[in-house]
Protein backbone atom coordinates (compact mmCIF):
# COMPACT_ATOMS: atom_id res chain seq x y z
CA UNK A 1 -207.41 -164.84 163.85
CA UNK A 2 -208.00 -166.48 160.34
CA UNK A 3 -209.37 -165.65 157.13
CA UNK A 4 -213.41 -166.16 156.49
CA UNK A 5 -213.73 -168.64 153.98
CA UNK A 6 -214.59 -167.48 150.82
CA UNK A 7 -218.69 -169.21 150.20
CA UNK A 8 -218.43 -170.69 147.51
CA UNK A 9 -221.17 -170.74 145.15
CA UNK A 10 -222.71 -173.14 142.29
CA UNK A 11 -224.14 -171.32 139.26
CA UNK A 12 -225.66 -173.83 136.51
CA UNK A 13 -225.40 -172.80 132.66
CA UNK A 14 -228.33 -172.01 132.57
CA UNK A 15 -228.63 -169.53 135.30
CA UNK A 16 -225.15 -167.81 133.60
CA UNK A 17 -227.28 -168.30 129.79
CA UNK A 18 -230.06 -166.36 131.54
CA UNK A 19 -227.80 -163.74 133.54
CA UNK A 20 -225.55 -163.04 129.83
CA UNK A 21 -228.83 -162.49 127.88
CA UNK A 22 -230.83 -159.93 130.68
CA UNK A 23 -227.44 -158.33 130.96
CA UNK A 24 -226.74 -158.29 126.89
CA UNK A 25 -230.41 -156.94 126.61
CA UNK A 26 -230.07 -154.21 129.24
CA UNK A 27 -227.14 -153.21 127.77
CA UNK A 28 -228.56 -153.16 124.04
CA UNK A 29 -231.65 -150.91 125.84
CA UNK A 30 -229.56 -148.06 126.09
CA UNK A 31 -227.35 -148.19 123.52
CA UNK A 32 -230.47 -148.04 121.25
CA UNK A 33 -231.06 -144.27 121.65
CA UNK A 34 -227.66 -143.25 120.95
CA UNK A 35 -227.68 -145.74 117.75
CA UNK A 36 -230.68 -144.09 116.21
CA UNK A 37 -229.15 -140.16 116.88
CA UNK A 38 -226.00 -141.43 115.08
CA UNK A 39 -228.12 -141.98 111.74
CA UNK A 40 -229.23 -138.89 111.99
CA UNK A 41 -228.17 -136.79 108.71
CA UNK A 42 -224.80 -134.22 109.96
CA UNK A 43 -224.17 -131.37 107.90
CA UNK A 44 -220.51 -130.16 107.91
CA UNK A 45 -218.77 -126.96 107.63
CA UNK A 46 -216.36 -126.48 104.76
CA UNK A 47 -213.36 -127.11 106.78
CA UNK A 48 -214.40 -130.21 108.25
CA UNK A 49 -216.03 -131.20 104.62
CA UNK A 50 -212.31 -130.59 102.93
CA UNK A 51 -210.56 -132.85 105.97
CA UNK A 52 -213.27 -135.36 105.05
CA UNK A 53 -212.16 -135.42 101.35
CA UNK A 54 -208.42 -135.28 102.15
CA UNK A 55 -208.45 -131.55 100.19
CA UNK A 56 -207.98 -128.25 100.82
CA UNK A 57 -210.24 -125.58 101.57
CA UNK A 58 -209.59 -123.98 98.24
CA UNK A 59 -210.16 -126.94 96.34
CA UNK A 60 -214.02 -127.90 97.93
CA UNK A 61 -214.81 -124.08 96.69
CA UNK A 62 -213.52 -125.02 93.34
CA UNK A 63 -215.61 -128.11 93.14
CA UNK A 64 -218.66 -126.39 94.72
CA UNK A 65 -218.62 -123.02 92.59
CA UNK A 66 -218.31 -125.46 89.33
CA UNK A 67 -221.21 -127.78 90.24
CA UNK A 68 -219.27 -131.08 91.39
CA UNK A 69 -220.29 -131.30 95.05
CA UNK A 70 -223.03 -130.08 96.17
CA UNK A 71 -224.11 -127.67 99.49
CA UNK A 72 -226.18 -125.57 101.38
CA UNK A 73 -226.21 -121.88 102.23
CA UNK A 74 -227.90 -121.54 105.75
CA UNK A 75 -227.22 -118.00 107.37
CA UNK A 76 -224.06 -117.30 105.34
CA UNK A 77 -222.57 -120.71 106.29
CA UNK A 78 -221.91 -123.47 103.80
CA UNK A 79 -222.66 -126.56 105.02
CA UNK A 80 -221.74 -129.66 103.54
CA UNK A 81 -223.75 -134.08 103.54
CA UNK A 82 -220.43 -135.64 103.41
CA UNK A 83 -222.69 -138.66 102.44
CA UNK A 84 -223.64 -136.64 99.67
CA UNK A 85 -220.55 -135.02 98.78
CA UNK A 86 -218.45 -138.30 98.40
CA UNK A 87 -221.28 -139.28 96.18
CA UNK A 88 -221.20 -136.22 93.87
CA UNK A 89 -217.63 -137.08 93.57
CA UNK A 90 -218.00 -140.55 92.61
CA UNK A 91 -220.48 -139.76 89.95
CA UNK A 92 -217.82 -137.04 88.63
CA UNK A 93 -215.19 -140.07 88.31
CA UNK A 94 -217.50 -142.07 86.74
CA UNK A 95 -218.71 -139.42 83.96
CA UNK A 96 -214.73 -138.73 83.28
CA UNK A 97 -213.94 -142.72 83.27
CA UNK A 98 -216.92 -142.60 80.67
CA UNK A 99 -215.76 -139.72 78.45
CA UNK A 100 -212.22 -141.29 78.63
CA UNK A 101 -213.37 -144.85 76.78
């Protein structure tokens, strides 16, 4: 009783080229649907918004009831763009940088 010999098998370049880009383009296929979903716009809730900015609670409400980030009221929630939020917050630096020359 020995061991089967292993076949052994001769692949050119060309056939790996060809196997690397079906496989690379199969794999692109489905990551394509889950790409577009994730550029979607997200709202957050305030808690999540106030992790996002490193702050408390306490302090988003501050900037929200004096105008420096805005939100949205939907069904007694507040809901936050972080995209948009980081901006707002920028654009307060900037004006106080400004003020301060």
């Amino acid at each position: 009783m020995g061991s089967t010999p292993t076949p052994a098998f001769l692949v050119s370049q060309e056939d790996l080229d060809a196997h690397a880009a079906k496989t690379a383009a199969i794999v692109i296929e489905q990551l394509l649907p889950l790409l577009e979903r994730a550029n979607e716009p997200r709202l957050v809730d305030r808690q999540r918004m106030a992790e996002l900015l490193s702050i408390s609670v306490p302090t988003l409400d501050r900037l929200v009831a004096n105008g420096s980030v805005r939100s949205l009221l939907l069904n007694n929630r507040r809901l936050f763009d972080p995209d948009e939020a980081i901006a707002d917050l920028r654009q307060r630096r900037d004006e106080e940088v400004q003020r301060h020359e």
